[in-house]
PDB file of N, CA and C in Angstrom:
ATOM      1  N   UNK A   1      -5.250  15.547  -0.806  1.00  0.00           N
ATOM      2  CA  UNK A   1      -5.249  14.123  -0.533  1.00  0.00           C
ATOM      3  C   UNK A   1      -4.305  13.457  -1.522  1.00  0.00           C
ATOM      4  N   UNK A   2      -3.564  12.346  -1.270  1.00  0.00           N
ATOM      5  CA  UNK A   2      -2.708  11.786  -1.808  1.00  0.00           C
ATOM      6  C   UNK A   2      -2.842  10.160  -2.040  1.00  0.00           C
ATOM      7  N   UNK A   3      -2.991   9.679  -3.260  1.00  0.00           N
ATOM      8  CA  UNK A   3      -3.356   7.993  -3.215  1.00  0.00           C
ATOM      9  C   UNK A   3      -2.250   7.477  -3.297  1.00  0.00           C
ATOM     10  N   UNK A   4      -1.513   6.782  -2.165  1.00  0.00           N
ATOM     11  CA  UNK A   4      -0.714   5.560  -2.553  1.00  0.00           C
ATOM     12  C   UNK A   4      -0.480   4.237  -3.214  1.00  0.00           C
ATOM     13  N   UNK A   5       0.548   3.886  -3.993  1.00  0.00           N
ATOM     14  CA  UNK A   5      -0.744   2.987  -4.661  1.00  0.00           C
ATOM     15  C   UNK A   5       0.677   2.341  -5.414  1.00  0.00           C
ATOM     16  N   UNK A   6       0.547   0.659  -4.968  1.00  0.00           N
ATOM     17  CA  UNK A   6       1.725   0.091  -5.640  1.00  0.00           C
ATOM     18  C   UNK A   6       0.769  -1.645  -6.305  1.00  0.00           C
ATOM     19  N   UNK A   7       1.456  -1.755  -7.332  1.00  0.00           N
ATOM     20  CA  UNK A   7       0.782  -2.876  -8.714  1.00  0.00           C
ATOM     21  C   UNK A   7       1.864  -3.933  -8.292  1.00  0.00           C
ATOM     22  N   UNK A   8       1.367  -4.922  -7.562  1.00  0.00           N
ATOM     23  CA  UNK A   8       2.401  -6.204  -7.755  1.00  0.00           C
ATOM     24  C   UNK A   8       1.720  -7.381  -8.322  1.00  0.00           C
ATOM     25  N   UNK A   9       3.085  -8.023  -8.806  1.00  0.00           N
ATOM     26  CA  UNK A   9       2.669  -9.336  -9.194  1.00  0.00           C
ATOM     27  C   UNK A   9       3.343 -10.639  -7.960  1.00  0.00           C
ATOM     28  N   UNK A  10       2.471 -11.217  -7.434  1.00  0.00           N
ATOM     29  CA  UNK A  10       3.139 -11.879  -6.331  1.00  0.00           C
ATOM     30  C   UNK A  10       3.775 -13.780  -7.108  1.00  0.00           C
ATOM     31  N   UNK A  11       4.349 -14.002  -6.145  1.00  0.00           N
ATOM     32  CA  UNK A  11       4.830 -15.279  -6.367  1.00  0.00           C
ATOM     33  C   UNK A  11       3.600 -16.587  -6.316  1.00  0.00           C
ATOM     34  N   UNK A  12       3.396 -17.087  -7.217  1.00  0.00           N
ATOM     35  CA  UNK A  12       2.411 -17.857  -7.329  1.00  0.00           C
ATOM     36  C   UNK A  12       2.055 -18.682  -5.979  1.00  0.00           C
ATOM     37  N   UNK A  13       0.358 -17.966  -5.648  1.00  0.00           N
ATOM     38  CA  UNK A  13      -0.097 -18.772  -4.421  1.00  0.00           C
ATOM     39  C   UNK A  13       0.568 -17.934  -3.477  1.00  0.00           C
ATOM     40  N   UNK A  14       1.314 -16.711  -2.906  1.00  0.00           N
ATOM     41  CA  UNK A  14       1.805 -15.830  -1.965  1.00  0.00           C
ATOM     42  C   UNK A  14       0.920 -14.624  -1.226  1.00  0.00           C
ATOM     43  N   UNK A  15      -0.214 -14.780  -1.835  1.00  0.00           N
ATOM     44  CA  UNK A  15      -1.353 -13.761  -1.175  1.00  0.00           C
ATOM     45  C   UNK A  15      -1.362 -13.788   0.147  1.00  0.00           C
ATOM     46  N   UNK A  16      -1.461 -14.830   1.163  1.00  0.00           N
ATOM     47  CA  UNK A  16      -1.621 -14.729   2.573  1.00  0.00           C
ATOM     48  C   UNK A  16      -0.399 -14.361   3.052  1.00  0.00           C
ATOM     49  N   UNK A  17       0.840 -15.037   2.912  1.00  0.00           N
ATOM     50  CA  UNK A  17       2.088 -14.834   2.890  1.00  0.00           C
ATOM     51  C   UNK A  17       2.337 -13.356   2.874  1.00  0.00           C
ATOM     52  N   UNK A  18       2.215 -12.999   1.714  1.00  0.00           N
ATOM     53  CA  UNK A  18       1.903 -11.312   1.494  1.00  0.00           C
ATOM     54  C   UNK A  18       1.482 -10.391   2.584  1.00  0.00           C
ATOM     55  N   UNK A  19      -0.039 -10.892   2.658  1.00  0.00           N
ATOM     56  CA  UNK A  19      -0.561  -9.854   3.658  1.00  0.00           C
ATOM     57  C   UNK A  19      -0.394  -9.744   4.794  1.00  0.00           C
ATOM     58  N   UNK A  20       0.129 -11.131   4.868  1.00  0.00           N
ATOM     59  CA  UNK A  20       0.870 -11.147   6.279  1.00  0.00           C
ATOM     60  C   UNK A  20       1.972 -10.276   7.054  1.00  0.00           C
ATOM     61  N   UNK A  21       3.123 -10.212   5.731  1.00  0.00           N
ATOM     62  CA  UNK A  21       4.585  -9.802   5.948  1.00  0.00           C
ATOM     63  C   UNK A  21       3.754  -7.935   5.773  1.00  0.00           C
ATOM     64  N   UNK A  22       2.649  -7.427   4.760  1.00  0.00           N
ATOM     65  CA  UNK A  22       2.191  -6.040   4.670  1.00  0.00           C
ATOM     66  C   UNK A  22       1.664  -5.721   6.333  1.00  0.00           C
ATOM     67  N   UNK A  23       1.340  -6.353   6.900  1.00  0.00           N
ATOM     68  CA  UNK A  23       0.485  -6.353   8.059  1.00  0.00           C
ATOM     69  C   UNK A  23       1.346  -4.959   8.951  1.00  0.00           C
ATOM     70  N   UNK A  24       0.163  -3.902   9.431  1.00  0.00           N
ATOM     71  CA  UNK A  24       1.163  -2.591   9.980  1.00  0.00           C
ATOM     72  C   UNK A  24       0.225  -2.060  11.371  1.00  0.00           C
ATOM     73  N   UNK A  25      -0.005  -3.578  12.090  1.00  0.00           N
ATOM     74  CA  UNK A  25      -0.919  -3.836  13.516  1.00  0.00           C
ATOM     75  C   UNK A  25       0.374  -2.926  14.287  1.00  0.00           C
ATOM     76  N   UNK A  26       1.139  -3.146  13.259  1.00  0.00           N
ATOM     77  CA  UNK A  26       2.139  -2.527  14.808  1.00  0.00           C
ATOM     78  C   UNK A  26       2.597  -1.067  14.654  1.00  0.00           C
ATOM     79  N   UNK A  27       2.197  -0.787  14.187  1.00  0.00           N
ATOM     80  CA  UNK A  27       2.575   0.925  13.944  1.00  0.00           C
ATOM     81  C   UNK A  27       1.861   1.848  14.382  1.00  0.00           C
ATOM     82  N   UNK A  28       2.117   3.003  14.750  1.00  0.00           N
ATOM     83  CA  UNK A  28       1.511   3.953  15.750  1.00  0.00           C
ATOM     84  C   UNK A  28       0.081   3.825  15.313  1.00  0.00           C
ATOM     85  N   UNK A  29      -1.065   3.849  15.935  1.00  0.00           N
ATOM     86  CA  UNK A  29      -2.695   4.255  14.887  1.00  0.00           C
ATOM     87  C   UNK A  29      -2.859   5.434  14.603  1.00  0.00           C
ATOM     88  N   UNK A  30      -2.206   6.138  15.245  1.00  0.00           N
ATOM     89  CA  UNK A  30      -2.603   7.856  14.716  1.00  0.00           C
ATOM     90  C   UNK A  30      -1.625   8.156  13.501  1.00  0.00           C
ATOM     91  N   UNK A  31      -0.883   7.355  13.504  1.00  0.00           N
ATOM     92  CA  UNK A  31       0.029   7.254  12.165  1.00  0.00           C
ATOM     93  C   UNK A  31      -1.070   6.955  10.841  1.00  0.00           C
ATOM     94  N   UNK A  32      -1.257   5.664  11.369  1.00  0.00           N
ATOM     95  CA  UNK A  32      -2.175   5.009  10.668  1.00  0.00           C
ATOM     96  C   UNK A  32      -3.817   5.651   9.786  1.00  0.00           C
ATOM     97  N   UNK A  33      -4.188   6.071  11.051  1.00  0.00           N
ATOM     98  CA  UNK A  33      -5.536   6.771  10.950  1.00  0.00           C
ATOM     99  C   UNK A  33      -5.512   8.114   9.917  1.00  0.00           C
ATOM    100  N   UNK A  34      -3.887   8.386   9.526  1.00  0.00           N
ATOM    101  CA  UNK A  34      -4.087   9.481   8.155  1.00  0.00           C
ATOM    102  C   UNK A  34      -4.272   9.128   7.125  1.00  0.00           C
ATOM    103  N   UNK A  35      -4.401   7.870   7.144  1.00  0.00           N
ATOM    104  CA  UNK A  35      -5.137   6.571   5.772  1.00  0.00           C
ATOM    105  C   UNK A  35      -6.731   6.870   5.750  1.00  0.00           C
ATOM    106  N   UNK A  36      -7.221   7.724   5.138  1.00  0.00           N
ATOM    107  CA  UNK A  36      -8.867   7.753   5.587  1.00  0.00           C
ATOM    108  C   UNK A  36      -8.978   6.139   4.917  1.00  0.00           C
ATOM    109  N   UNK A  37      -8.952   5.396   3.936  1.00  0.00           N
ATOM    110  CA  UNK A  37      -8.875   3.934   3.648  1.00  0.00           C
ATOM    111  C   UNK A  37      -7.207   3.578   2.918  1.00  0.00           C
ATOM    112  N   UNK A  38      -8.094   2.033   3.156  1.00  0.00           N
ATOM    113  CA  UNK A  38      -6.497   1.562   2.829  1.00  0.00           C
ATOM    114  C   UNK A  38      -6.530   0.355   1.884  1.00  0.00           C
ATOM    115  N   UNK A  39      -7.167  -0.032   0.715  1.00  0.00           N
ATOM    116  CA  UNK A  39      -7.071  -1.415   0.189  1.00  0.00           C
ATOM    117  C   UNK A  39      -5.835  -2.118  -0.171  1.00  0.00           C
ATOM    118  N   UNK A  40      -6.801  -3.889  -0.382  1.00  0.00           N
ATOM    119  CA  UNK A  40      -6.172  -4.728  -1.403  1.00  0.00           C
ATOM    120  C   UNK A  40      -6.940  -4.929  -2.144  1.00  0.00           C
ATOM    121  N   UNK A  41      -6.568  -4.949  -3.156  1.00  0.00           N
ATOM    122  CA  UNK A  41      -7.639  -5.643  -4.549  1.00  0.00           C
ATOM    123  C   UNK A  41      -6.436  -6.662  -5.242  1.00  0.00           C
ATOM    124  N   UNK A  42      -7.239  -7.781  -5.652  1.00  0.00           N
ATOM    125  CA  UNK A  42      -6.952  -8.640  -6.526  1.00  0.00           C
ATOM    126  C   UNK A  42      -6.994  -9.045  -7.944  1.00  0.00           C
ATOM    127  N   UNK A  43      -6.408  -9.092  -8.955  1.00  0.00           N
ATOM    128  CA  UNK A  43      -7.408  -9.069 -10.403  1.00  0.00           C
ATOM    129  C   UNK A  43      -8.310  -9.995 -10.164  1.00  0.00           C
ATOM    130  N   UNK A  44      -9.375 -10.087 -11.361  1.00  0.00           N
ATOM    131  CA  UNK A  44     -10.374 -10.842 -11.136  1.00  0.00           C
ATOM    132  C   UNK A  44      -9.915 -12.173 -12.131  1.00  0.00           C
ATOM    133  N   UNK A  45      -9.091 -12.128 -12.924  1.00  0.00           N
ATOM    134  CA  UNK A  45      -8.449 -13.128 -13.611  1.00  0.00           C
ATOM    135  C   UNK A  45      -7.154 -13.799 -13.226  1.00  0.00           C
ATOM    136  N   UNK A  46      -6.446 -13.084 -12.641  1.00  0.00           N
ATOM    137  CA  UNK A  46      -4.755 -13.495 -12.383  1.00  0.00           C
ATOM    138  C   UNK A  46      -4.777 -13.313 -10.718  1.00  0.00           C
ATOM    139  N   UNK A  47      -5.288 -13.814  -9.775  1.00  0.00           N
ATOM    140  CA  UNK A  47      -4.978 -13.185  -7.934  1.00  0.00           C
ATOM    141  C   UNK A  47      -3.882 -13.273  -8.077  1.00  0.00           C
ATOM    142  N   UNK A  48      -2.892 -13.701  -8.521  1.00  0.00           N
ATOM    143  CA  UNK A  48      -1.335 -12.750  -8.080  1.00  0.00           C
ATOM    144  C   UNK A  48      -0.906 -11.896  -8.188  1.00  0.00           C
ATOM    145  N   UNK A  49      -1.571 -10.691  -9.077  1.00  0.00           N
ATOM    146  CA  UNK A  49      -1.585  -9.606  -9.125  1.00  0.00           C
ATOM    147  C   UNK A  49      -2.261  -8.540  -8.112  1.00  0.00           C
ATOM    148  N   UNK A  50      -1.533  -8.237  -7.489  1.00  0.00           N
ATOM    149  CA  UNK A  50      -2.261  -7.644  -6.465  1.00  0.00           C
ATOM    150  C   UNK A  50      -2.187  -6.004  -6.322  1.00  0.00           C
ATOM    151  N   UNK A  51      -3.190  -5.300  -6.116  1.00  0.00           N
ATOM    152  CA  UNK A  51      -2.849  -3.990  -6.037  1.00  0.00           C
ATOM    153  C   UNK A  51      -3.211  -3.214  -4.391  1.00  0.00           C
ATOM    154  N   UNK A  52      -2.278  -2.906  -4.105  1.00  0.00           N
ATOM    155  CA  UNK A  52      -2.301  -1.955  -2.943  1.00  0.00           C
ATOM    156  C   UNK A  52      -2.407  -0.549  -2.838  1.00  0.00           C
ATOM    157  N   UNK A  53      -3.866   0.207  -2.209  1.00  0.00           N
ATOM    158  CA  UNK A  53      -3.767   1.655  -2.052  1.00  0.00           C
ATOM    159  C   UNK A  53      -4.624   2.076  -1.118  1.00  0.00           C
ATOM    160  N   UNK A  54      -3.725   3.606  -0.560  1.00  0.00           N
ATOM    161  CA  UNK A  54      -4.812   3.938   0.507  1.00  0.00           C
ATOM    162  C   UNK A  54      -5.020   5.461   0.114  1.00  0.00           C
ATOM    163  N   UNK A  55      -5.666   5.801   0.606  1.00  0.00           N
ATOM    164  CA  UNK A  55      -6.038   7.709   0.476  1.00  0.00           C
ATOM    165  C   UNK A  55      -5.456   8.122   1.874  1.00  0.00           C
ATOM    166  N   UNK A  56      -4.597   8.999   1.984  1.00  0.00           N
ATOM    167  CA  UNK A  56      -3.488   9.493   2.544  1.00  0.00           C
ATOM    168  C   UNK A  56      -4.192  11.154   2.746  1.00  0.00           C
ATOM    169  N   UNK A  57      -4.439  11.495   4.302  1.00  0.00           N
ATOM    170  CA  UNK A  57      -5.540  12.494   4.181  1.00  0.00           C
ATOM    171  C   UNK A  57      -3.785  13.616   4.722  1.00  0.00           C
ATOM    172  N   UNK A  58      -3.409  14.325   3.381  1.00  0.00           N
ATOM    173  CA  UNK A  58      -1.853  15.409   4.046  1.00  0.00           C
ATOM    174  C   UNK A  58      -1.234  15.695   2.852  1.00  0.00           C
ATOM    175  N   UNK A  59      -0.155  16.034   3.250  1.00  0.00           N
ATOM    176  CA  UNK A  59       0.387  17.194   1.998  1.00  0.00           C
ATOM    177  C   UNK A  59       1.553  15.754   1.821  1.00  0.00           C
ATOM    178  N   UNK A  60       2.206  16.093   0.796  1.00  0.00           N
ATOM    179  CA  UNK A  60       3.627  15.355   0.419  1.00  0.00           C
ATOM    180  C   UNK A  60       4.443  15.161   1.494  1.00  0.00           C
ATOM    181  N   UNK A  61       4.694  15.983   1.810  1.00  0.00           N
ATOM    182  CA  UNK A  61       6.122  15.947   3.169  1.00  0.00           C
ATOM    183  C   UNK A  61       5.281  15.333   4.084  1.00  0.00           C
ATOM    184  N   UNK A  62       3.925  15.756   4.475  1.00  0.00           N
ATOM    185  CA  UNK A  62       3.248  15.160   5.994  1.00  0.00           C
ATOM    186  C   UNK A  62       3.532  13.370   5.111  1.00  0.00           C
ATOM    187  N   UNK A  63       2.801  12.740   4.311  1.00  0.00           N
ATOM    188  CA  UNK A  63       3.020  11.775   4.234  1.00  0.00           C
ATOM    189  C   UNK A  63       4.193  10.891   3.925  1.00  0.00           C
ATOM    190  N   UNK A  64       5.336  12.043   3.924  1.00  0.00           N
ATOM    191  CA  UNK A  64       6.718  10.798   3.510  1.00  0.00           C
ATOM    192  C   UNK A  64       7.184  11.004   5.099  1.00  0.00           C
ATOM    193  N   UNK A  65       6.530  11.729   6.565  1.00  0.00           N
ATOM    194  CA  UNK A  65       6.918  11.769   7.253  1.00  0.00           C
ATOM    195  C   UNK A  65       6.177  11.073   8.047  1.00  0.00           C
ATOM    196  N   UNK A  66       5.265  10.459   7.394  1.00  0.00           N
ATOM    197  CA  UNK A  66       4.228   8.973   8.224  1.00  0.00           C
ATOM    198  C   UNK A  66       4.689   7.823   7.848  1.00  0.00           C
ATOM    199  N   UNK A  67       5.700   7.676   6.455  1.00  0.00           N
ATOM    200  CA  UNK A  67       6.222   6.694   5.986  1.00  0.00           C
ATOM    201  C   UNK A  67       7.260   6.475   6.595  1.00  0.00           C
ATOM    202  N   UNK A  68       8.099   7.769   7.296  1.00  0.00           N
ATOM    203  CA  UNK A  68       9.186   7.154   7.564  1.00  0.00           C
ATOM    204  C   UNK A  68       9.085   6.727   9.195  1.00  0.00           C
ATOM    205  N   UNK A  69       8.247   7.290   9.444  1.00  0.00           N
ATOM    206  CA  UNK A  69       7.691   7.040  10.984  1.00  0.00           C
ATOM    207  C   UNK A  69       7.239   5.885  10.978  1.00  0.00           C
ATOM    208  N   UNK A  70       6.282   4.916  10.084  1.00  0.00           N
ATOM    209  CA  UNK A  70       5.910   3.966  10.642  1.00  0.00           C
ATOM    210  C   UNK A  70       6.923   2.667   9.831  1.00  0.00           C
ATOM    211  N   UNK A  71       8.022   3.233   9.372  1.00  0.00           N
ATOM    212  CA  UNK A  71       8.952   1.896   9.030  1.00  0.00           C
ATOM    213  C   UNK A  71       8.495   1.219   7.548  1.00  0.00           C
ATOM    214  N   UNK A  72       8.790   2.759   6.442  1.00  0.00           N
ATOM    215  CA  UNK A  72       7.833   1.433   5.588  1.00  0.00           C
ATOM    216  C   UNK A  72       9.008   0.914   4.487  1.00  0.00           C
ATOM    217  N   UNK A  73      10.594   1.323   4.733  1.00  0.00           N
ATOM    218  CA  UNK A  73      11.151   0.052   4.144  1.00  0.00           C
ATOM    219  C   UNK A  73      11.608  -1.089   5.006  1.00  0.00           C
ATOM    220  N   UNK A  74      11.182  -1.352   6.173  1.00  0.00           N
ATOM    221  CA  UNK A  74      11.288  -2.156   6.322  1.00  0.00           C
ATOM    222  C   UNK A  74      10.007  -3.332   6.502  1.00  0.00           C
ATOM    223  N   UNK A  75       8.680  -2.365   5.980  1.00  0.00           N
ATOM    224  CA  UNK A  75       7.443  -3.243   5.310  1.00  0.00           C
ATOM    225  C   UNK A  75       7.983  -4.243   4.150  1.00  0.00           C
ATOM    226  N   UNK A  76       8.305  -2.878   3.538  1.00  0.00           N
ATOM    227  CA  UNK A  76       9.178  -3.044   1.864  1.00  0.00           C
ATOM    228  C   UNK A  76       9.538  -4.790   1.625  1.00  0.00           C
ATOM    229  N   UNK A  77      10.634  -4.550   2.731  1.00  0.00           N
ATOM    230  CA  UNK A  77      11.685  -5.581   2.847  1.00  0.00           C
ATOM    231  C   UNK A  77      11.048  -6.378   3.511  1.00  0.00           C
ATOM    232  N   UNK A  78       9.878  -6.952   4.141  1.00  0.00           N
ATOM    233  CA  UNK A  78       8.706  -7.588   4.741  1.00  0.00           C
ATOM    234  C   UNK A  78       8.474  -8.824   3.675  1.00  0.00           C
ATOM    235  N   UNK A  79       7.915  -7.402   2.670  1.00  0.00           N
ATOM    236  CA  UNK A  79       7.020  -8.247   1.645  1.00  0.00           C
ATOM    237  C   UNK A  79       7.276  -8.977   0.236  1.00  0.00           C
ATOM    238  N   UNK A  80       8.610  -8.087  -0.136  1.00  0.00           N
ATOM    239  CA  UNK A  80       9.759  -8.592  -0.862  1.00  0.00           C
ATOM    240  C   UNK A  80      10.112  -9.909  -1.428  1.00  0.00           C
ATOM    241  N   UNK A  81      10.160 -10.935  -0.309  1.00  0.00           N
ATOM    242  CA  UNK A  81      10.197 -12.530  -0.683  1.00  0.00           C
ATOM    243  C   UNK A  81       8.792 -12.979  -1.251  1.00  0.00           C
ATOM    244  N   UNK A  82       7.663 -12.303  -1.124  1.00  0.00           N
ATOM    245  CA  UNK A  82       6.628 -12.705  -1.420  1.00  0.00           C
ATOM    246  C   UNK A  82       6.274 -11.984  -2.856  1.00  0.00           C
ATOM    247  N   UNK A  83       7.086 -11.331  -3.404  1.00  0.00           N
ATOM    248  CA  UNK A  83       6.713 -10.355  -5.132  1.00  0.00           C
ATOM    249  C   UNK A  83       7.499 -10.800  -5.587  1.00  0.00           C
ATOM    250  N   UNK A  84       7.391 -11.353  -7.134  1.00  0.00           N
ATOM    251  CA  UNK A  84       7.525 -11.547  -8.552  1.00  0.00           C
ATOM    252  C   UNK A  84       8.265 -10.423  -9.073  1.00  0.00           C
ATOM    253  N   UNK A  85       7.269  -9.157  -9.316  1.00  0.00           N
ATOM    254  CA  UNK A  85       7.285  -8.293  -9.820  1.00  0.00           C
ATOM    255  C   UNK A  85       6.896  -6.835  -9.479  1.00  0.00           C
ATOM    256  N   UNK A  86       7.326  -5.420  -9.242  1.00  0.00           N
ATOM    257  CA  UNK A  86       6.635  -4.634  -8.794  1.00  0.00           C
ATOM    258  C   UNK A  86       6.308  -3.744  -9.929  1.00  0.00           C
ATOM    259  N   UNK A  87       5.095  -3.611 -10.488  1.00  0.00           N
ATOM    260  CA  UNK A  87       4.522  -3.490 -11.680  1.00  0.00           C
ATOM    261  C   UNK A  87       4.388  -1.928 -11.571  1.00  0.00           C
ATOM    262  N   UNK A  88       3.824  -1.291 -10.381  1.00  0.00           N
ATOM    263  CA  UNK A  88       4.043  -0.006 -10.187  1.00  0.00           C
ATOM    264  C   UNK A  88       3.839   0.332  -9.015  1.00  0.00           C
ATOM    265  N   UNK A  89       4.629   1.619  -8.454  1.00  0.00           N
ATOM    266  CA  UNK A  89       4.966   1.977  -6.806  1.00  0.00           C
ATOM    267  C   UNK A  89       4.840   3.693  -7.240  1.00  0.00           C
ATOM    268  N   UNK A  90       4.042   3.970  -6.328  1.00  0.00           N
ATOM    269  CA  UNK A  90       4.387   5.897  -6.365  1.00  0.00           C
ATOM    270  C   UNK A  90       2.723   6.350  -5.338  1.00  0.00           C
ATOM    271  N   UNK A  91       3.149   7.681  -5.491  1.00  0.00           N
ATOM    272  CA  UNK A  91       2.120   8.392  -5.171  1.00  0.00           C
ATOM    273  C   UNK A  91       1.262   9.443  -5.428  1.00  0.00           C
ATOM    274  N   UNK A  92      -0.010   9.721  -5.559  1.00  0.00           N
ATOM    275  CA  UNK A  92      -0.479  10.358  -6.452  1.00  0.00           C
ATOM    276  C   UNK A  92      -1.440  11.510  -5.986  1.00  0.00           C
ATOM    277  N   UNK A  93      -1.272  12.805  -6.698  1.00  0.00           N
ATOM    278  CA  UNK A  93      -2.296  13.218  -6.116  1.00  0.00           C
ATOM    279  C   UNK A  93      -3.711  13.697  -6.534  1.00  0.00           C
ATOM    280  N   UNK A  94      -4.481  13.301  -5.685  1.00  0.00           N
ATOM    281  CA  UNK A  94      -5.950  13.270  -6.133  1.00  0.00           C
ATOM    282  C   UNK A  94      -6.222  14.564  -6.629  1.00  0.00           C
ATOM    283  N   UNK A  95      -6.437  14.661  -7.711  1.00  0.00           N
ATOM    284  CA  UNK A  95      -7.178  16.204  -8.667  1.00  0.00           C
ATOM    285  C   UNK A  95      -8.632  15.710  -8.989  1.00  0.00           C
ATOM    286  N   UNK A  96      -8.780  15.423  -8.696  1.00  0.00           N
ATOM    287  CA  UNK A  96     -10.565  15.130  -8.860  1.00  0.00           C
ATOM    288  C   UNK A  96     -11.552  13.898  -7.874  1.00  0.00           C
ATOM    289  N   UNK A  97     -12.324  14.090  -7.495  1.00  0.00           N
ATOM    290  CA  UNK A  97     -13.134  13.466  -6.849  1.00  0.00           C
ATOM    291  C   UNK A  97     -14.546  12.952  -7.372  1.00  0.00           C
ATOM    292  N   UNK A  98     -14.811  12.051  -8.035  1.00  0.00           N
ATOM    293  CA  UNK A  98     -16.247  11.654  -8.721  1.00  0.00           C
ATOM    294  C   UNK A  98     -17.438  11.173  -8.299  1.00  0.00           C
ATOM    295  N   UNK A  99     -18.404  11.308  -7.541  1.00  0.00           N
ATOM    296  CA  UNK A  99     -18.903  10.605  -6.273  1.00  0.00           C
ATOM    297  C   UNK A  99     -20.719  10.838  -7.401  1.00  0.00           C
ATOM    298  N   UNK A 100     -20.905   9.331  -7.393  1.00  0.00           N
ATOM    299  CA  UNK A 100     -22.439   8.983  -8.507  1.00  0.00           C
ATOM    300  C   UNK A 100     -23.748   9.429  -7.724  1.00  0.00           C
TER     301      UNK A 100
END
């Protein structure tokens, strides 16, 4: 499993704006559906900081070949007018699972 997972700082007051231009209603769902989840989180002090991630159920190549399938620089370039700052972008892979 693989977490995607990018740290922005948005343009003050750009959250809806944001999720708007992130919005990926239009992309295949079986594309989609290799997201077992997909968040946003907000800080609890600063909401323009926003963090985006999903759990990506595939190997490396399967998922840069769902990225390029469902168009994601031109998400990229979507959401772009709406970020400040991109604090951190990559992908990671899950080595441990902690479940209470």
């Amino acid at each position: 499993m693989i977490c995607t997972l990018t740290a922005r700082r948005l343009n003050p007051g750009a959250f809806d704006a944001f999720r708007a231009a992130w919005d990926v209603s239009y992309v295949d769902q079986d594309v989609i559906r290799r997201w077992t989840r997909i968040y946003h989180v907000r800080d609890v002090t600063d909401p323009d900081i926003v963090i985006s991630f999903g759990l990506f159920d595939g190997t490396l190549e399967e998922l840069r070949e769902a990225q390029a399938s469902m168009g994601r620089g031109v998400q990229v370039d979507r959401v772009t007018p709406h970020v400040a700052e991109v604090l951190l972008d990559g992908s990671y892979e899950v080595v441990e699972e902690l479940t209470p």
